[in-house]
PDB file of N, CA and C in Angstrom:
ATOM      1  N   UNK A   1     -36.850 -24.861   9.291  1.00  0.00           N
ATOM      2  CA  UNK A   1     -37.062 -25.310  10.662  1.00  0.00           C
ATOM      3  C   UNK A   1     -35.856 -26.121  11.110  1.00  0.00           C
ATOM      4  N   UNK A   2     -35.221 -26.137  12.546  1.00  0.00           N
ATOM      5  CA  UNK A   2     -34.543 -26.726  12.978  1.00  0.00           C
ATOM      6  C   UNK A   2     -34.620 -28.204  13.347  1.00  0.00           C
ATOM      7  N   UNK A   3     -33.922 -28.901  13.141  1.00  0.00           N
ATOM      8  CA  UNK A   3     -33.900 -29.804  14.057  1.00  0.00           C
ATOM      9  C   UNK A   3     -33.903 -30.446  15.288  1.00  0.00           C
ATOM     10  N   UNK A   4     -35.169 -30.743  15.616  1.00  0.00           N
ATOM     11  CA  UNK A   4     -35.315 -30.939  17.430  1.00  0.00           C
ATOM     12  C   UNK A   4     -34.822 -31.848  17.811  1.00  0.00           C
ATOM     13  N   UNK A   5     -33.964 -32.885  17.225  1.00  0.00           N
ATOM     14  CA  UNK A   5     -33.272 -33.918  18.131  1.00  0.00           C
ATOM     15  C   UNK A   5     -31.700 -33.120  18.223  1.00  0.00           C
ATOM     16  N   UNK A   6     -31.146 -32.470  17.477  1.00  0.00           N
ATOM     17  CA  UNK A   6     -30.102 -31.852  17.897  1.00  0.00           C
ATOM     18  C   UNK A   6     -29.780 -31.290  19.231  1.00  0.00           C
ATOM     19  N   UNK A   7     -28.508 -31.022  19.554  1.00  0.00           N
ATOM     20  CA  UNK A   7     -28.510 -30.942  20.883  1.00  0.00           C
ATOM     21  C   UNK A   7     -26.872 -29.992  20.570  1.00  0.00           C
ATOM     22  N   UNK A   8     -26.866 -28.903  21.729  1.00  0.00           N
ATOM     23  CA  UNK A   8     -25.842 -27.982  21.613  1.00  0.00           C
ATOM     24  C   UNK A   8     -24.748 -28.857  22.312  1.00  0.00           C
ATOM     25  N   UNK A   9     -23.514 -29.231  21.750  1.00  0.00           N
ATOM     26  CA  UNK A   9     -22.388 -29.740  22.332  1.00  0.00           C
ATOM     27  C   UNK A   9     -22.030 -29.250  23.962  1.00  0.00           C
ATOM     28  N   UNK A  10     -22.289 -27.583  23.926  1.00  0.00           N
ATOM     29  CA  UNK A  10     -21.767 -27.247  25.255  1.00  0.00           C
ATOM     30  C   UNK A  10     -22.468 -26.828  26.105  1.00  0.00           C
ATOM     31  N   UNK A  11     -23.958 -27.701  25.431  1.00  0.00           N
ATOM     32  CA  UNK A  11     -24.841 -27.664  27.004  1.00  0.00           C
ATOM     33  C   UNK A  11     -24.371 -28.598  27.890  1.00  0.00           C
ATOM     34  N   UNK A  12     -24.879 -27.856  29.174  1.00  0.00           N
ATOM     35  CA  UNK A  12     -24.510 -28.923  30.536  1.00  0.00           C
ATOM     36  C   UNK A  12     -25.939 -29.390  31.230  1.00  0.00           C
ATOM     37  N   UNK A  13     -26.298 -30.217  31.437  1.00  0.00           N
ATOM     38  CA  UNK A  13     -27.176 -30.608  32.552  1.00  0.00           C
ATOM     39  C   UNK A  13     -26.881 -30.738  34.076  1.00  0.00           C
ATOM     40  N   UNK A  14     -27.483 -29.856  34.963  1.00  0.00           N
ATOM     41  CA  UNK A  14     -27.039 -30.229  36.559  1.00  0.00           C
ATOM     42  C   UNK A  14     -28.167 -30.333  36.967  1.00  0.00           C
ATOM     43  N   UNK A  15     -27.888 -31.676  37.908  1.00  0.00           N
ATOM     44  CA  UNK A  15     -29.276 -32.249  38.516  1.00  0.00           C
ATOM     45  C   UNK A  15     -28.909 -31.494  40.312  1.00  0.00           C
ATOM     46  N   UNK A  16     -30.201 -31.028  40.791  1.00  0.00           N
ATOM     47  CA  UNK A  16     -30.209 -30.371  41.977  1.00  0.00           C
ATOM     48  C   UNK A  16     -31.126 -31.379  43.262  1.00  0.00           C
ATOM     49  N   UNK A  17     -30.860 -32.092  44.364  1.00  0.00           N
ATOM     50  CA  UNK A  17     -31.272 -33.063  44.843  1.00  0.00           C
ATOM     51  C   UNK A  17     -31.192 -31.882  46.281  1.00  0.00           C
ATOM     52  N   UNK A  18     -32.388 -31.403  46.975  1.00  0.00           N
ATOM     53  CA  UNK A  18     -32.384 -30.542  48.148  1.00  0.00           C
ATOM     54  C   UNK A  18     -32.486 -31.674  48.716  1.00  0.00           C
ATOM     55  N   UNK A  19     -32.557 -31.624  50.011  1.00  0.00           N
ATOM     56  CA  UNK A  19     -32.592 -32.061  51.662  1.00  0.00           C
ATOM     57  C   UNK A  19     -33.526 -30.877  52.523  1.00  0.00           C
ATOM     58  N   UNK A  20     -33.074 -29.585  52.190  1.00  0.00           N
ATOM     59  CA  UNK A  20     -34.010 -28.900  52.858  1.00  0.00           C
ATOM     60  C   UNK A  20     -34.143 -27.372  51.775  1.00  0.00           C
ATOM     61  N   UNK A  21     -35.345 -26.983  52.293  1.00  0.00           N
ATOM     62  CA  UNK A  21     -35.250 -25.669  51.277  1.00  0.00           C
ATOM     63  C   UNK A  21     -36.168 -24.664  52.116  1.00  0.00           C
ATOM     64  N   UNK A  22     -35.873 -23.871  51.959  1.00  0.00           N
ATOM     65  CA  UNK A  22     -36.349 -22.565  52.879  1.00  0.00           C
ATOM     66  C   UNK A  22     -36.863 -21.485  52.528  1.00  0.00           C
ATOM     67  N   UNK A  23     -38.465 -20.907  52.525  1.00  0.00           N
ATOM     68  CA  UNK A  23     -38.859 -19.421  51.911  1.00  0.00           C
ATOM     69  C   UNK A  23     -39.229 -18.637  52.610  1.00  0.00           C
ATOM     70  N   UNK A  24     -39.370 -17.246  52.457  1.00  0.00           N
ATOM     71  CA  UNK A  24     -39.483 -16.395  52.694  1.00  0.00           C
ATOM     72  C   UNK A  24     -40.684 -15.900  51.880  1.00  0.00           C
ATOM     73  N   UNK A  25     -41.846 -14.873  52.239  1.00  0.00           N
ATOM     74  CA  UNK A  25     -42.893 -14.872  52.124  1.00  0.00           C
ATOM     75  C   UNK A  25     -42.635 -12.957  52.250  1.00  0.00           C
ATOM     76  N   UNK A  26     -43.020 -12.203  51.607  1.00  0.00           N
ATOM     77  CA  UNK A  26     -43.121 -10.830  51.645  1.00  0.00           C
ATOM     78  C   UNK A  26     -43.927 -10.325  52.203  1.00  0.00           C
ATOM     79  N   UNK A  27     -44.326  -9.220  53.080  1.00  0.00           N
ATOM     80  CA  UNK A  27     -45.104  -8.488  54.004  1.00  0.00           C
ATOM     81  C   UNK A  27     -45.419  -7.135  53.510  1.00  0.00           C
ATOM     82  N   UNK A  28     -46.253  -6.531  53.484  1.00  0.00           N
ATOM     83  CA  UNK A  28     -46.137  -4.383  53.287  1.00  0.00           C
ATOM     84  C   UNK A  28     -45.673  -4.479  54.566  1.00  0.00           C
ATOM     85  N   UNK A  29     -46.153  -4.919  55.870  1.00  0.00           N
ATOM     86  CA  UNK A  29     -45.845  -4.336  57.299  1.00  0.00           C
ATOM     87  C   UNK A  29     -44.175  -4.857  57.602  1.00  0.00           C
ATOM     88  N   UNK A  30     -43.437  -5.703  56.671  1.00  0.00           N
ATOM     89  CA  UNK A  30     -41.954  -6.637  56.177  1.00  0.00           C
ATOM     90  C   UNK A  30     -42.538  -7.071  57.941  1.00  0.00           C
ATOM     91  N   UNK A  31     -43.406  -8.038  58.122  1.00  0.00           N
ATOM     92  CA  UNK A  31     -43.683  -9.349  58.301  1.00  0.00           C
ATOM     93  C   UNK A  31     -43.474 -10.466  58.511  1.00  0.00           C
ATOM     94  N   UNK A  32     -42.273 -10.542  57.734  1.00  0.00           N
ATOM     95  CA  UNK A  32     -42.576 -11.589  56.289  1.00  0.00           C
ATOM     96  C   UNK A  32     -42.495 -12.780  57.201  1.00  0.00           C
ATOM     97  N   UNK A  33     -43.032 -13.852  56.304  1.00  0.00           N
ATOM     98  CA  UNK A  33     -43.236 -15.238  56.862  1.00  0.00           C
ATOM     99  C   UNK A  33     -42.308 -16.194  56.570  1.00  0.00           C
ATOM    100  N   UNK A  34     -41.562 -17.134  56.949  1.00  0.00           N
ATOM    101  CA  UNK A  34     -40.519 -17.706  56.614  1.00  0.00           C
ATOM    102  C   UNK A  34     -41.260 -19.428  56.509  1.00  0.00           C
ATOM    103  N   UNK A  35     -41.122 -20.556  55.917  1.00  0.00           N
ATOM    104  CA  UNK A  35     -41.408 -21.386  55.997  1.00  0.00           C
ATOM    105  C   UNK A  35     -40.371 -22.323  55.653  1.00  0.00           C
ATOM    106  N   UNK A  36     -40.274 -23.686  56.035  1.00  0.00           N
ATOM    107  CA  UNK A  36     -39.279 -24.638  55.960  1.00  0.00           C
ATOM    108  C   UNK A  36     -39.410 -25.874  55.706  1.00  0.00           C
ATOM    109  N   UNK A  37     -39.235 -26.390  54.589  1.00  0.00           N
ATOM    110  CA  UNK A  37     -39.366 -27.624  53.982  1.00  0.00           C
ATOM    111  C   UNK A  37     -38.465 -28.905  54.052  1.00  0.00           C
ATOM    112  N   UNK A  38     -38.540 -29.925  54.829  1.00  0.00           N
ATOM    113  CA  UNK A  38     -37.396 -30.698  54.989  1.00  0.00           C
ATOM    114  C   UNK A  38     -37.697 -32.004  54.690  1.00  0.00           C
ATOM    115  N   UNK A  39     -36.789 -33.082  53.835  1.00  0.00           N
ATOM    116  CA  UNK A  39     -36.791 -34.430  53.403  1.00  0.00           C
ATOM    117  C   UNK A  39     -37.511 -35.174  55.098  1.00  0.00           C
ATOM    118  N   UNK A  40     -38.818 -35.620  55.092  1.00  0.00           N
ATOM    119  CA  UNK A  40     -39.191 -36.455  56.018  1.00  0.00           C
ATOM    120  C   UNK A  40     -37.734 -37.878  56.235  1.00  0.00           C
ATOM    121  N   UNK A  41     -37.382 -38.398  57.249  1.00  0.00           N
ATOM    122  CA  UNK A  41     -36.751 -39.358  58.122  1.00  0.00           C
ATOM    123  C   UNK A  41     -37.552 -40.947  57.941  1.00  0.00           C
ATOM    124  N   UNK A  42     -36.972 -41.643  58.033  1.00  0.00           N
ATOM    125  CA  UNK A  42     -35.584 -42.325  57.310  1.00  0.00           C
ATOM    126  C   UNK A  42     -35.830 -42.852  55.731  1.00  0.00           C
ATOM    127  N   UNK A  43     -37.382 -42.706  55.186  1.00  0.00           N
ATOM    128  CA  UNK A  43     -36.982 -42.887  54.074  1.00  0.00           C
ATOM    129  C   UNK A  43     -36.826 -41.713  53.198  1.00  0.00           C
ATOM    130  N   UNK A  44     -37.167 -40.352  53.391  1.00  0.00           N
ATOM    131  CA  UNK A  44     -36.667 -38.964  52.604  1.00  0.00           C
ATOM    132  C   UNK A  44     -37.776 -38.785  51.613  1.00  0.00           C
ATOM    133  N   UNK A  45     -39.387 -39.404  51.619  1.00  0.00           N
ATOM    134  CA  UNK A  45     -39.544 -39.517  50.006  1.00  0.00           C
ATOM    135  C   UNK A  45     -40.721 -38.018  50.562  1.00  0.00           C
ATOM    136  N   UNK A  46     -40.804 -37.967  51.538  1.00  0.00           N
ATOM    137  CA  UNK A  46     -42.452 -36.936  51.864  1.00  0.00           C
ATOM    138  C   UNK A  46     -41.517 -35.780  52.512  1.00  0.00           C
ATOM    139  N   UNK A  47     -42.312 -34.510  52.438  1.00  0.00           N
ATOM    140  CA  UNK A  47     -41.740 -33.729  52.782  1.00  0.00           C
ATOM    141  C   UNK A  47     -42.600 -33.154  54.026  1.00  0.00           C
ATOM    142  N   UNK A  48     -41.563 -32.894  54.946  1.00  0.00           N
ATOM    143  CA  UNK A  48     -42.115 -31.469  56.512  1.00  0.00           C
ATOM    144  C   UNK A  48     -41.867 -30.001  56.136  1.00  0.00           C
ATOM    145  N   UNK A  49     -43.531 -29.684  56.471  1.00  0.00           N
ATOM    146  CA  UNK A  49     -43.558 -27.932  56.736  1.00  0.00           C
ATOM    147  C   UNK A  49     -43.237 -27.591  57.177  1.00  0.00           C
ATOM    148  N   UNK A  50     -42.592 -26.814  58.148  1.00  0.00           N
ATOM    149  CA  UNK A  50     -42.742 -25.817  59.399  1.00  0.00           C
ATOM    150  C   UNK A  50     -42.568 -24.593  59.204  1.00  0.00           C
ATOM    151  N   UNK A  51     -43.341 -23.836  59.937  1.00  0.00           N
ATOM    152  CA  UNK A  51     -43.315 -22.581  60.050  1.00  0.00           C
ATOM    153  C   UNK A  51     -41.933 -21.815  60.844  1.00  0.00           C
ATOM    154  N   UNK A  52     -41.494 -21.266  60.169  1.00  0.00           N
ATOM    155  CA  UNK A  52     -40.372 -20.790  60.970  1.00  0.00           C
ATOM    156  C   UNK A  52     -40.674 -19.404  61.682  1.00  0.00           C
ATOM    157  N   UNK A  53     -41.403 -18.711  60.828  1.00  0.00           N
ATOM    158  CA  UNK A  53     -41.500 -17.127  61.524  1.00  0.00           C
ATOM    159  C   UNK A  53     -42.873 -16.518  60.996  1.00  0.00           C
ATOM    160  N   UNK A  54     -43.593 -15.858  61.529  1.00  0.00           N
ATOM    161  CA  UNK A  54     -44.062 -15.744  62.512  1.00  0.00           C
ATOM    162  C   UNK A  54     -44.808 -16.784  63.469  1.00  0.00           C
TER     163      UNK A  54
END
């Protein structure tokens, strides 16, 4: 068995901090629904829905 505190020298860790993030939702009729997630104002900690399409 390996050792689990070991750690690969030439791993990297990248930390990813959004502001806004955006999906897309799939359709059969291509539909599709778009939705939009954005850091709530002025303190950033809650997030806004909105519907973008349809």
């Amino acid at each position: 068995m390996q050792d689990p505190t070991l750690s690969n020298p030439d791993w990297v860790v990248y930390r990813v901090e959004a502001h806004e993030v955006e999906f897309w939702q799939g359709d059969i009729q291509r539909n599709h629904g778009r939705l939009r997630y954005r850091r709530s104002e002025p303190t950033g900690q809650a997030w806004v829905k909105e519907r973008l399409w349809p």
